[in-house]
PDB file of N, CA and C in Angstrom:
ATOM      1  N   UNK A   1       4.725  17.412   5.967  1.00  0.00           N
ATOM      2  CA  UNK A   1       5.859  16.786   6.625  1.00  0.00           C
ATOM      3  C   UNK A   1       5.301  15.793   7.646  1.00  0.00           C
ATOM      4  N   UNK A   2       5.685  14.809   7.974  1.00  0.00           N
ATOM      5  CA  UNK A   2       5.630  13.344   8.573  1.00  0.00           C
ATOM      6  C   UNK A   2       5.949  13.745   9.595  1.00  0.00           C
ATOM      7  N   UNK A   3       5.045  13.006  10.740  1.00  0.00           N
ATOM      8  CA  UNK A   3       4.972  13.655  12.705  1.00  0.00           C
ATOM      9  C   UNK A   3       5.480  12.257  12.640  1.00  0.00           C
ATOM     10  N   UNK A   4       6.101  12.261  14.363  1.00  0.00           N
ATOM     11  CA  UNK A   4       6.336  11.120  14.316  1.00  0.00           C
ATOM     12  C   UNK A   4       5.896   9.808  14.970  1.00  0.00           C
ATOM     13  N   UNK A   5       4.402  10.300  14.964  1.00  0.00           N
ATOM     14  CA  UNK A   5       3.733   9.084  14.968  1.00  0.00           C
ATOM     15  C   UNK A   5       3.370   8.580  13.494  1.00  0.00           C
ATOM     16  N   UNK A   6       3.597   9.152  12.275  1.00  0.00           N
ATOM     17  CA  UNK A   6       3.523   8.735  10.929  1.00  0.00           C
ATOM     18  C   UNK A   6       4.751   7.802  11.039  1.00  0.00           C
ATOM     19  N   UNK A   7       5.683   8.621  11.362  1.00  0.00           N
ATOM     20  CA  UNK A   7       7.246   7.843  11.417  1.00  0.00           C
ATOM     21  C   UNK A   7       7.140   6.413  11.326  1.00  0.00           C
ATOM     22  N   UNK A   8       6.601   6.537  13.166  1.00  0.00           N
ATOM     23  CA  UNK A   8       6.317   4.952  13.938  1.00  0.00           C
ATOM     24  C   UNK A   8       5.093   4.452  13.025  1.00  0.00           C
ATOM     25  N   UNK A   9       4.114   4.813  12.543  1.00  0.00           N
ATOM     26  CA  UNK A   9       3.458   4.295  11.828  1.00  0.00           C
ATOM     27  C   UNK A   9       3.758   3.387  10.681  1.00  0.00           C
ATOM     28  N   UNK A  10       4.687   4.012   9.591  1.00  0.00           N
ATOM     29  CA  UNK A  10       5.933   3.530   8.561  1.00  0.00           C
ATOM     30  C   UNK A  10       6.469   2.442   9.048  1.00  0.00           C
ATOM     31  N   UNK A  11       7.726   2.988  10.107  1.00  0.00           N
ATOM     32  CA  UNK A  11       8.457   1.542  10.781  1.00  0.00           C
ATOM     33  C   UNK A  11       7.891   0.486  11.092  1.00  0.00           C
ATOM     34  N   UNK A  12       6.609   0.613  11.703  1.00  0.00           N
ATOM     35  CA  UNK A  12       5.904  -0.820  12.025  1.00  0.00           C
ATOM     36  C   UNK A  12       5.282  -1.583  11.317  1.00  0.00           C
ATOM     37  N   UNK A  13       4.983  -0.878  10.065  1.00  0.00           N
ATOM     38  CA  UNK A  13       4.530  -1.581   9.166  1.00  0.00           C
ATOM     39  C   UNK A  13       5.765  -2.298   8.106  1.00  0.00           C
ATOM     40  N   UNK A  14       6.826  -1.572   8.184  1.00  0.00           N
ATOM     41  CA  UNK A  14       8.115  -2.638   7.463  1.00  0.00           C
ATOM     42  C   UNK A  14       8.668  -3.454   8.731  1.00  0.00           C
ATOM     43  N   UNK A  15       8.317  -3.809   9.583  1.00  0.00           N
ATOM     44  CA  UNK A  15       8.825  -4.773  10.565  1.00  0.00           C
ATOM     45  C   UNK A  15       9.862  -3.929  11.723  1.00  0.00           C
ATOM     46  N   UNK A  16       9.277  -2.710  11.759  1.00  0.00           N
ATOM     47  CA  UNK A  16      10.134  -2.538  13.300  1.00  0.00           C
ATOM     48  C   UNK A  16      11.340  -1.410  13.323  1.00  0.00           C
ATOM     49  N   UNK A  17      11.839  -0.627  13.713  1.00  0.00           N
ATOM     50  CA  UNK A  17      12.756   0.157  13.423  1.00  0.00           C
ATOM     51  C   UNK A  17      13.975  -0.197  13.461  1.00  0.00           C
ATOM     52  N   UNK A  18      14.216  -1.608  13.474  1.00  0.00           N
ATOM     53  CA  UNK A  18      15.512  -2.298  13.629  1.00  0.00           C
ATOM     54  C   UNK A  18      15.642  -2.744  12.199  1.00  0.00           C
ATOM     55  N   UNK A  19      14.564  -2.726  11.030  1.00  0.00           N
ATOM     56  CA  UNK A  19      14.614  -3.357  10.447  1.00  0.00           C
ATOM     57  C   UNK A  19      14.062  -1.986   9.054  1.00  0.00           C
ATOM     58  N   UNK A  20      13.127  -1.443   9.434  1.00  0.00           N
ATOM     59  CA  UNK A  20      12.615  -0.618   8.193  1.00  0.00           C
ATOM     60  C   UNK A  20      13.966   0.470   7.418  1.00  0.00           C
ATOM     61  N   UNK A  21      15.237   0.816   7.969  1.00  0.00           N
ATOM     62  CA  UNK A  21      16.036   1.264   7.157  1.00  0.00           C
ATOM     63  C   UNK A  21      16.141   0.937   6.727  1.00  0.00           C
ATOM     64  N   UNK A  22      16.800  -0.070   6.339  1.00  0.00           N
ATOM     65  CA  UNK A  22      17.323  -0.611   5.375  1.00  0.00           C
ATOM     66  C   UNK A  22      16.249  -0.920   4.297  1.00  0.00           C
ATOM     67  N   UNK A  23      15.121  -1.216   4.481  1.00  0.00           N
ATOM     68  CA  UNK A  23      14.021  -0.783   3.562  1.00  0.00           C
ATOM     69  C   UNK A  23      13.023   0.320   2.907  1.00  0.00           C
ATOM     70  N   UNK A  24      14.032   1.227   3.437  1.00  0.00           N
ATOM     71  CA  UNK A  24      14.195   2.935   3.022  1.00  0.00           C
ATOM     72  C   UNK A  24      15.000   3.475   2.582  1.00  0.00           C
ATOM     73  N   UNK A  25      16.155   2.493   2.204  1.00  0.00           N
ATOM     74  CA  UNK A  25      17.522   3.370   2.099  1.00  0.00           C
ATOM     75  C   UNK A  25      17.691   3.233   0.763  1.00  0.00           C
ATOM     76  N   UNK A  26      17.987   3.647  -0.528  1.00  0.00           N
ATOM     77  CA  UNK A  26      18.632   3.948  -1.527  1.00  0.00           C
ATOM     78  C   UNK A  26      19.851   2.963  -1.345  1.00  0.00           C
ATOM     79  N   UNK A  27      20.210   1.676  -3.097  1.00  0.00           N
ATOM     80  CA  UNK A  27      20.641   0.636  -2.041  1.00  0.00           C
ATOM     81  C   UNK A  27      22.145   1.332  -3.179  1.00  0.00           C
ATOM     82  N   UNK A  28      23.240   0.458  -3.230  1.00  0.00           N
ATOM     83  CA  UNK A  28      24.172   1.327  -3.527  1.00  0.00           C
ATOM     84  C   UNK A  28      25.177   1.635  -2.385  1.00  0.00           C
ATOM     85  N   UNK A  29      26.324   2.409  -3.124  1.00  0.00           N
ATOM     86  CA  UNK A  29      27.532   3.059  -2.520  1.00  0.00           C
ATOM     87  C   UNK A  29      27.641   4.105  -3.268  1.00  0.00           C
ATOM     88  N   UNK A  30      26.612   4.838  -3.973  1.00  0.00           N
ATOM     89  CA  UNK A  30      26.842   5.953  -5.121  1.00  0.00           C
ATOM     90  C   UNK A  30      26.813   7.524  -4.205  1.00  0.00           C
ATOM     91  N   UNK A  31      25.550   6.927  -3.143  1.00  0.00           N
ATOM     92  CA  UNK A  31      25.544   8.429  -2.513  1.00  0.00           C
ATOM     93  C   UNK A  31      25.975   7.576  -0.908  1.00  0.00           C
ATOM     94  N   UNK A  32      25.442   6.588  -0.627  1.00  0.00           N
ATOM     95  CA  UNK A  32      25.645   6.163   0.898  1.00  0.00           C
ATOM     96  C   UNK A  32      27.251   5.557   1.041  1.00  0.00           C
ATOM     97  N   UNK A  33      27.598   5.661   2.207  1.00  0.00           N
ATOM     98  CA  UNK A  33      29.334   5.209   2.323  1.00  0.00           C
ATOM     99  C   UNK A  33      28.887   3.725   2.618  1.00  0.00           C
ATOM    100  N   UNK A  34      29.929   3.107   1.787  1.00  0.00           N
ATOM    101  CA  UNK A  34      30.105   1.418   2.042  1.00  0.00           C
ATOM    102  C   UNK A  34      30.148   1.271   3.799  1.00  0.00           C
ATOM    103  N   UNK A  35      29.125   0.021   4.047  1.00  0.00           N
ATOM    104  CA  UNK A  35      29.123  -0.928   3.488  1.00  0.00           C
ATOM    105  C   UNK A  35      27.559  -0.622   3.001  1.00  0.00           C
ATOM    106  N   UNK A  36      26.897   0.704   3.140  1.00  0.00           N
ATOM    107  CA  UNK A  36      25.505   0.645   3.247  1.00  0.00           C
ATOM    108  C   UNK A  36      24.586  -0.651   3.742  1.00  0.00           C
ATOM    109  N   UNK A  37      24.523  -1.097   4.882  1.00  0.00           N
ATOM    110  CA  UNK A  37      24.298  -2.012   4.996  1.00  0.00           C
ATOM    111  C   UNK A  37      22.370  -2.624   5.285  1.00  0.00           C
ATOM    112  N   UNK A  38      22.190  -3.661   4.382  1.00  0.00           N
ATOM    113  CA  UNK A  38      20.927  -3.848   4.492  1.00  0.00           C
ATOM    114  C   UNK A  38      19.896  -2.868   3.549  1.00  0.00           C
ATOM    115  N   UNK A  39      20.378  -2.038   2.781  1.00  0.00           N
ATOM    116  CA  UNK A  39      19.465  -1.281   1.910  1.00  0.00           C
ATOM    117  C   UNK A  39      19.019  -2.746   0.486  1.00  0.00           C
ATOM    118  N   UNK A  40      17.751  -1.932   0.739  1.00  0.00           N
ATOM    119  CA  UNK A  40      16.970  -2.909  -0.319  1.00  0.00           C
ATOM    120  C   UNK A  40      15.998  -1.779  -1.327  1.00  0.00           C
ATOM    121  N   UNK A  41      15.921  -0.403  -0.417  1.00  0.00           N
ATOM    122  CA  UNK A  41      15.232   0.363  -1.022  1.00  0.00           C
ATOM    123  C   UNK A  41      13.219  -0.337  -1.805  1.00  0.00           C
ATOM    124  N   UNK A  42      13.172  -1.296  -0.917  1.00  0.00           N
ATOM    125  CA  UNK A  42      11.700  -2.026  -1.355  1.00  0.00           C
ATOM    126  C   UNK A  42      10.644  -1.255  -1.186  1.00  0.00           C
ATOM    127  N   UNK A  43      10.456  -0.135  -0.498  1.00  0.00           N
ATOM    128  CA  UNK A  43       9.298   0.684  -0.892  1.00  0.00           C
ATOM    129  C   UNK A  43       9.806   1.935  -1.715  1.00  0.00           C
ATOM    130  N   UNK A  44      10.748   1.906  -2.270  1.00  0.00           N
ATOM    131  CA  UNK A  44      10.873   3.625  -3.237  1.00  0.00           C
ATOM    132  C   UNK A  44      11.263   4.359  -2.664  1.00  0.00           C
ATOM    133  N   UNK A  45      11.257   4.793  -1.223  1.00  0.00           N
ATOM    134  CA  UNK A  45      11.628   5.631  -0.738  1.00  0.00           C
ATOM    135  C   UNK A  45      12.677   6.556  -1.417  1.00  0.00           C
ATOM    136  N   UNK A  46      13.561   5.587  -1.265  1.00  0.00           N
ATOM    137  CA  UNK A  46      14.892   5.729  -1.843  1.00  0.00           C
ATOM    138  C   UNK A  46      15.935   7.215  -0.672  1.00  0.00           C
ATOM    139  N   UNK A  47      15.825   6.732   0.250  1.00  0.00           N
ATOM    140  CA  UNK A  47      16.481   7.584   1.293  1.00  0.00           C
ATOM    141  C   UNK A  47      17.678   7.437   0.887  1.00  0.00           C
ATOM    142  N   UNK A  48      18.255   8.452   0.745  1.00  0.00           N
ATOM    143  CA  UNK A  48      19.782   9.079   0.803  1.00  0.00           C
ATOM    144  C   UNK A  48      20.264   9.843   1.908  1.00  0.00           C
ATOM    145  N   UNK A  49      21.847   9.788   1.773  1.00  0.00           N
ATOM    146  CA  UNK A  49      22.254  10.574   3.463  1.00  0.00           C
ATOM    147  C   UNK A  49      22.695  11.531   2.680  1.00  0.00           C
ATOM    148  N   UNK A  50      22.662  12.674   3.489  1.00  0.00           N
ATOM    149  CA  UNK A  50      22.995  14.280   3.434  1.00  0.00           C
ATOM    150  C   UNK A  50      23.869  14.889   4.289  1.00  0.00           C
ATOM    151  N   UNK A  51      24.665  15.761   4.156  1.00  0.00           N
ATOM    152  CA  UNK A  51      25.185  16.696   5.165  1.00  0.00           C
ATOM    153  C   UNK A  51      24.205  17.194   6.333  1.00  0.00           C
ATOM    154  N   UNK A  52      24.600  17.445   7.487  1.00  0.00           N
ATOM    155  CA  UNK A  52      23.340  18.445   8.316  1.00  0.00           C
ATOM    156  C   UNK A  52      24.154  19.280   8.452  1.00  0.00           C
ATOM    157  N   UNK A  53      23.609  20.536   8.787  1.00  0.00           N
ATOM    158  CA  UNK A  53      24.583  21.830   8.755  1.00  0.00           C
ATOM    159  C   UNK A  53      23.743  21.923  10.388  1.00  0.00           C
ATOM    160  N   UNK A  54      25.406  22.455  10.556  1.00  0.00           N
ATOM    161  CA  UNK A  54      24.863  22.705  11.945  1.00  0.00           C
ATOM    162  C   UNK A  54      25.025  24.707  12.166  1.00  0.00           C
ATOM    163  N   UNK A  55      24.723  24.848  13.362  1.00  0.00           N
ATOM    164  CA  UNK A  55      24.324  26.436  13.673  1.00  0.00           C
ATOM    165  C   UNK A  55      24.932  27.734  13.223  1.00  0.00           C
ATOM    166  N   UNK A  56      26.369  27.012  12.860  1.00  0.00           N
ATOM    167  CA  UNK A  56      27.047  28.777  12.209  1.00  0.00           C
ATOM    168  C   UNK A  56      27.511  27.951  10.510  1.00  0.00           C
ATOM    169  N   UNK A  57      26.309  27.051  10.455  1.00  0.00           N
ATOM    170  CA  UNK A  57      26.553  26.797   9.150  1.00  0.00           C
ATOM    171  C   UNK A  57      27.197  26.117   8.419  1.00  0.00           C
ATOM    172  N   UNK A  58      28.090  25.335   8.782  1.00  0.00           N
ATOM    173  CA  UNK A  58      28.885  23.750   8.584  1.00  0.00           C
ATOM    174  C   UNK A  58      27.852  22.473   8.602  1.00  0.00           C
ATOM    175  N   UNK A  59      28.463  22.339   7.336  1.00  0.00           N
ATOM    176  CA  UNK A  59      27.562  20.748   7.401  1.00  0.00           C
ATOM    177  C   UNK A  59      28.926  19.387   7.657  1.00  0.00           C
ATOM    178  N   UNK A  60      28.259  18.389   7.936  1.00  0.00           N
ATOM    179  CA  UNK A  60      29.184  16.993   8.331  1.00  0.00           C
ATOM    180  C   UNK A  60      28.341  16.207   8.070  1.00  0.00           C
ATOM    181  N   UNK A  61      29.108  14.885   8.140  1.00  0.00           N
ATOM    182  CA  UNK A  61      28.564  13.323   7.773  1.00  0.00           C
ATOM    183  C   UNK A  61      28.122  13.355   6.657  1.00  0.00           C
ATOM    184  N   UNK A  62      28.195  13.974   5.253  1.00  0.00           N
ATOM    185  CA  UNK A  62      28.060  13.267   4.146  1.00  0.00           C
ATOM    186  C   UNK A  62      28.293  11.772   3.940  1.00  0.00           C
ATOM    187  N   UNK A  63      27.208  10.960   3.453  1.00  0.00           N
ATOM    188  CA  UNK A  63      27.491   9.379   3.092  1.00  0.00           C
ATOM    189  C   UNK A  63      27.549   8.803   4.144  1.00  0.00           C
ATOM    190  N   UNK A  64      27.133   9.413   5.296  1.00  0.00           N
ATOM    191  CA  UNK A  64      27.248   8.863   6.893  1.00  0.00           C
ATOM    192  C   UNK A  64      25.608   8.365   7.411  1.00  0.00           C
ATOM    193  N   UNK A  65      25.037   9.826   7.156  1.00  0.00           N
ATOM    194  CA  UNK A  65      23.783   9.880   7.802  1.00  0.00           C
ATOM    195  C   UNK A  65      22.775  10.447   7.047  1.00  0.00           C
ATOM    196  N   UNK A  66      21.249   9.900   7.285  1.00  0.00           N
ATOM    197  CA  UNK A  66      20.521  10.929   6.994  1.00  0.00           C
ATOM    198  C   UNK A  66      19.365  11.054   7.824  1.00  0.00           C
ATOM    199  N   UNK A  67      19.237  12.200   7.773  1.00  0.00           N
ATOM    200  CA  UNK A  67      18.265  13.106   8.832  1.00  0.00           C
ATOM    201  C   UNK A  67      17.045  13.805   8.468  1.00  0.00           C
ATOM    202  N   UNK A  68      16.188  13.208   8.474  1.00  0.00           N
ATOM    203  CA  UNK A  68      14.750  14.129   8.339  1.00  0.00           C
ATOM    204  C   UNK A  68      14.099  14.126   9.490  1.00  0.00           C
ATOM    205  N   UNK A  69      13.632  15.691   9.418  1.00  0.00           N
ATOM    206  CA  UNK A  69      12.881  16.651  10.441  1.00  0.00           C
ATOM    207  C   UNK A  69      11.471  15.644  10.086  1.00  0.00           C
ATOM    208  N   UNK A  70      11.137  16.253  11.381  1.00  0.00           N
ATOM    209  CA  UNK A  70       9.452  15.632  12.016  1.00  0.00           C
ATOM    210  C   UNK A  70       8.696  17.121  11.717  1.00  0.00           C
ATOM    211  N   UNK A  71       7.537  16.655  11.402  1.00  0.00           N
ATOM    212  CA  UNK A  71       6.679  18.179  12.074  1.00  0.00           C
ATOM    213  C   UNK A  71       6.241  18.026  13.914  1.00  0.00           C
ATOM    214  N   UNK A  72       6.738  16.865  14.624  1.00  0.00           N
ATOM    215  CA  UNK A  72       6.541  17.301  16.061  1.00  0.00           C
ATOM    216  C   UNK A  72       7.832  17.778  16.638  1.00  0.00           C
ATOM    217  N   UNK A  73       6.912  18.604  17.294  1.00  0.00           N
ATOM    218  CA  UNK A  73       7.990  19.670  18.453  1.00  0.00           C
ATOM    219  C   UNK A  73       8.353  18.887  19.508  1.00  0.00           C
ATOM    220  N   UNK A  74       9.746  18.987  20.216  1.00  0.00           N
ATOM    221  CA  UNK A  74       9.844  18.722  21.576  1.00  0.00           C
ATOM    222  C   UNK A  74      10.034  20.001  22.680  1.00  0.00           C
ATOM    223  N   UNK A  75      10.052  21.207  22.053  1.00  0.00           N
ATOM    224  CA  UNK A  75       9.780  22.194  22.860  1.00  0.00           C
ATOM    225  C   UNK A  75       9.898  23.058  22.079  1.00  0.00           C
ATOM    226  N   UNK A  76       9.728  25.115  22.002  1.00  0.00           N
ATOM    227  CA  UNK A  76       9.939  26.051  21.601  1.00  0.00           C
ATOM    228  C   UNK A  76      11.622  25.841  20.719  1.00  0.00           C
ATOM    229  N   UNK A  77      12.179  25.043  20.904  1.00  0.00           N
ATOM    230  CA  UNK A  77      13.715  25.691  20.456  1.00  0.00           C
ATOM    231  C   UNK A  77      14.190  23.816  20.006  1.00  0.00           C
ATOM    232  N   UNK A  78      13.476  22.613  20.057  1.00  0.00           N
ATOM    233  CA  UNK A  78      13.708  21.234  19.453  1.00  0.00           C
ATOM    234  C   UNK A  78      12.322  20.924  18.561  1.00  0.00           C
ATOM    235  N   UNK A  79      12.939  20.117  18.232  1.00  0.00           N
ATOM    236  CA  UNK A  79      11.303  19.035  16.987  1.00  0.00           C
ATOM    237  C   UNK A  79      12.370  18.100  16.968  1.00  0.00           C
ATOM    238  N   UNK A  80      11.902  17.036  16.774  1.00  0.00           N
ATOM    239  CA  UNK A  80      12.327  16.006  16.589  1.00  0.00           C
ATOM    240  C   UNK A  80      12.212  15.394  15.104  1.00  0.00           C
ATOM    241  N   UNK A  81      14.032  14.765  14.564  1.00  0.00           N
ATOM    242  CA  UNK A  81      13.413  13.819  13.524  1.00  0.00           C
ATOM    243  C   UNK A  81      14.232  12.689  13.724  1.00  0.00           C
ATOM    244  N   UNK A  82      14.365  12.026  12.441  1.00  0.00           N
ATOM    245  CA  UNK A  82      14.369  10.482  11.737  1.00  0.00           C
ATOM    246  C   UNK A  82      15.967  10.630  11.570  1.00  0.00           C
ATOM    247  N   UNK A  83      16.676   9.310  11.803  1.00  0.00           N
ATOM    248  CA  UNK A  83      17.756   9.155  11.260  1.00  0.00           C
ATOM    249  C   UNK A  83      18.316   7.680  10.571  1.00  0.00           C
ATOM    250  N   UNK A  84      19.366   7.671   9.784  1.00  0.00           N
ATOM    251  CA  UNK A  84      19.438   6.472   8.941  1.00  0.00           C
ATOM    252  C   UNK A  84      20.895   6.701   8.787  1.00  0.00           C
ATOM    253  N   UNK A  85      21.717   5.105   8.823  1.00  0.00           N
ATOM    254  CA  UNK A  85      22.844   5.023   8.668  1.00  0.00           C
ATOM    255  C   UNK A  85      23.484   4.235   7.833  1.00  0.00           C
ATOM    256  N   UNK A  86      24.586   4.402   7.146  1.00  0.00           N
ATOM    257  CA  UNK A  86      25.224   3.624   6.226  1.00  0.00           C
ATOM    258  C   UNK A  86      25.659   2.473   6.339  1.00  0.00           C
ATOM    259  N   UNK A  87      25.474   2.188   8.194  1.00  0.00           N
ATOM    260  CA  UNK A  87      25.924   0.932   8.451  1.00  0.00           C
ATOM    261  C   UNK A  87      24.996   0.155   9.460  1.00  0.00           C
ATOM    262  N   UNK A  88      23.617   0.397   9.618  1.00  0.00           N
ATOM    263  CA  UNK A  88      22.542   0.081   9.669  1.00  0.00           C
ATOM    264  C   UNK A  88      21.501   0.300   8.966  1.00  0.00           C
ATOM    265  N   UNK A  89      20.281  -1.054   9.303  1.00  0.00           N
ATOM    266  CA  UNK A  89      19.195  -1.047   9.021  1.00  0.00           C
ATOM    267  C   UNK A  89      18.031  -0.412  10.085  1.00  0.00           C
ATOM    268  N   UNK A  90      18.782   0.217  11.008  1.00  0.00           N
ATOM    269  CA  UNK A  90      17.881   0.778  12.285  1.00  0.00           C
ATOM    270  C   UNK A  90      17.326   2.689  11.648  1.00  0.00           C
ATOM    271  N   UNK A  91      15.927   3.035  11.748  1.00  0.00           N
ATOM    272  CA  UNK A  91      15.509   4.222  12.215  1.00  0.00           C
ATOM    273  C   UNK A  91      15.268   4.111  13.293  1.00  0.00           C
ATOM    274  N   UNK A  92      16.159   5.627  13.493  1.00  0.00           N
ATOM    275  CA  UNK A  92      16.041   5.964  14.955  1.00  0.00           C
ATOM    276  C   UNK A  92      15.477   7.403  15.464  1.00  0.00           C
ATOM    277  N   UNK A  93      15.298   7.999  16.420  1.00  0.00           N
ATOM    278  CA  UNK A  93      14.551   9.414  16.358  1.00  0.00           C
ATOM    279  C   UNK A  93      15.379  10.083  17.285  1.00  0.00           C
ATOM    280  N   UNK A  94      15.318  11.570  17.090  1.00  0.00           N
ATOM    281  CA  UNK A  94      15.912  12.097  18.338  1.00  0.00           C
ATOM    282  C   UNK A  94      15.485  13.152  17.958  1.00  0.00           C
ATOM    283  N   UNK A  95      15.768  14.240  19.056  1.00  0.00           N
ATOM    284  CA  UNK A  95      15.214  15.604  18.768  1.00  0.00           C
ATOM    285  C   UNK A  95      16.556  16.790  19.244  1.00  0.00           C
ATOM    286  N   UNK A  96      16.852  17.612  18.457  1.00  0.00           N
ATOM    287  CA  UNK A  96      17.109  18.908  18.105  1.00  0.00           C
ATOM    288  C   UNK A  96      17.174  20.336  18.099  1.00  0.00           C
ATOM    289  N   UNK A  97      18.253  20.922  18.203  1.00  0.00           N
ATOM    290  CA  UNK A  97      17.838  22.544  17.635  1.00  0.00           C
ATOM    291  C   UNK A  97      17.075  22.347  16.587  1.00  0.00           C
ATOM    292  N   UNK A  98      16.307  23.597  16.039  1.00  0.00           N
ATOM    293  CA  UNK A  98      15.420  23.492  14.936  1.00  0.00           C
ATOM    294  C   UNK A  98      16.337  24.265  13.807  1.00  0.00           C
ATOM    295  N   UNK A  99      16.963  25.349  14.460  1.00  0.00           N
ATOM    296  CA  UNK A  99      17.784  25.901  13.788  1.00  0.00           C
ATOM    297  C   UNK A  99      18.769  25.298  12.740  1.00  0.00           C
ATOM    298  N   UNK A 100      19.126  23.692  12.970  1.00  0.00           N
ATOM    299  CA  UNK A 100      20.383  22.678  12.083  1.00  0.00           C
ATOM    300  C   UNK A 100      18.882  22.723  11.120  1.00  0.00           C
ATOM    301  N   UNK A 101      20.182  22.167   9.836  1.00  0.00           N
ATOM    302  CA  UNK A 101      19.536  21.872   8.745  1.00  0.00           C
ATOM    303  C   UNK A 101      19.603  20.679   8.290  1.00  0.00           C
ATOM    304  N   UNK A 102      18.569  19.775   8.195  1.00  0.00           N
ATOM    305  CA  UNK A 102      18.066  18.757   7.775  1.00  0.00           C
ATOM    306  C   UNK A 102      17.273  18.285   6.809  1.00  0.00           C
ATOM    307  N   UNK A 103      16.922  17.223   5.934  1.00  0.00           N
ATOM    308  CA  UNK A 103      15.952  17.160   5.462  1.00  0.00           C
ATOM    309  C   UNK A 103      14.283  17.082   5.632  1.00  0.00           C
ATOM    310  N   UNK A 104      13.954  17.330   4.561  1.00  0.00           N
ATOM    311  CA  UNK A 104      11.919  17.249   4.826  1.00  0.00           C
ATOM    312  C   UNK A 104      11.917  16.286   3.825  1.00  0.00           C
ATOM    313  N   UNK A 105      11.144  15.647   4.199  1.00  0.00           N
ATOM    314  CA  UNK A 105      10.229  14.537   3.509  1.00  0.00           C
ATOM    315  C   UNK A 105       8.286  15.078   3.366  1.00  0.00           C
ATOM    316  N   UNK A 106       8.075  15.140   2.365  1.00  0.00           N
ATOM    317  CA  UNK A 106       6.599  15.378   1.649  1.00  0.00           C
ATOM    318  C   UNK A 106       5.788  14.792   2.073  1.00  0.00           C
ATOM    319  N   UNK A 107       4.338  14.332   2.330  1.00  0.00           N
ATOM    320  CA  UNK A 107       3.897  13.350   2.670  1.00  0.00           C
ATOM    321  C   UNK A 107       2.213  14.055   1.976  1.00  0.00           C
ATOM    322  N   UNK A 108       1.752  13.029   1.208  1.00  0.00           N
ATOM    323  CA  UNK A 108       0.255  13.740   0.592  1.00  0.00           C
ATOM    324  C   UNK A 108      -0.703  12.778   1.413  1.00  0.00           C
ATOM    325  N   UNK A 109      -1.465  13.540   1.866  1.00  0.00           N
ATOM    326  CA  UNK A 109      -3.184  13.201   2.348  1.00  0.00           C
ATOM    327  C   UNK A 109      -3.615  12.450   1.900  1.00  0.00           C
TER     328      UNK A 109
END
């Protein structure tokens, strides 16, 4: 799983986090809600948005958002991840209960 200095590593190399969503995103309205904006999907990624379930188990924002976990911690009970929107080209980061459910992203050596 991707820390998020890999993250920032990624973003800066597609031009910036204002700009690398949309060159991560899965381009389409099949899984992302219109207007998906700025997806080009140019490295494969092919990021899709997901539900996050939150603590007693409800998920929200289908076709809204998507959220992948970091492997860095921001304390015993947060980690921080990645987020992406249907109506930006911005990744952005924030950190979390660990407990919500989010996606993982793979990352090989």
């Amino acid at each position: 799983m991707p820390s998020v200095a890999e993250w920032t590593q990624l973003t800066i190399f597609l031009g910036g986090v204002v700009s690398a969503g949309g060159k991560l995103k899965e381009t389409g309205t099949e899984h992302w809600n219109s207007p998906n904006t700025g997806a080009t999907n140019e490295t494969g990624f092919t990021a899709r948005p997901g539900s996050s379930r939150n603590n007693i188990g409800a998920t929200f924002d289908p076709g809204v958002y998507g959220y992948w976990w970091t492997s860095t911690e921001n304390s015993t009970e947060n980690a921080w991840y990645q987020s992406m929107s249907f109506n930006s080209t911005t990744v952005s980061g924030y950190h979390y209960f660990k407990e919500l459910g989010k996606y993982i992203r793979c990352i090989k050596d």
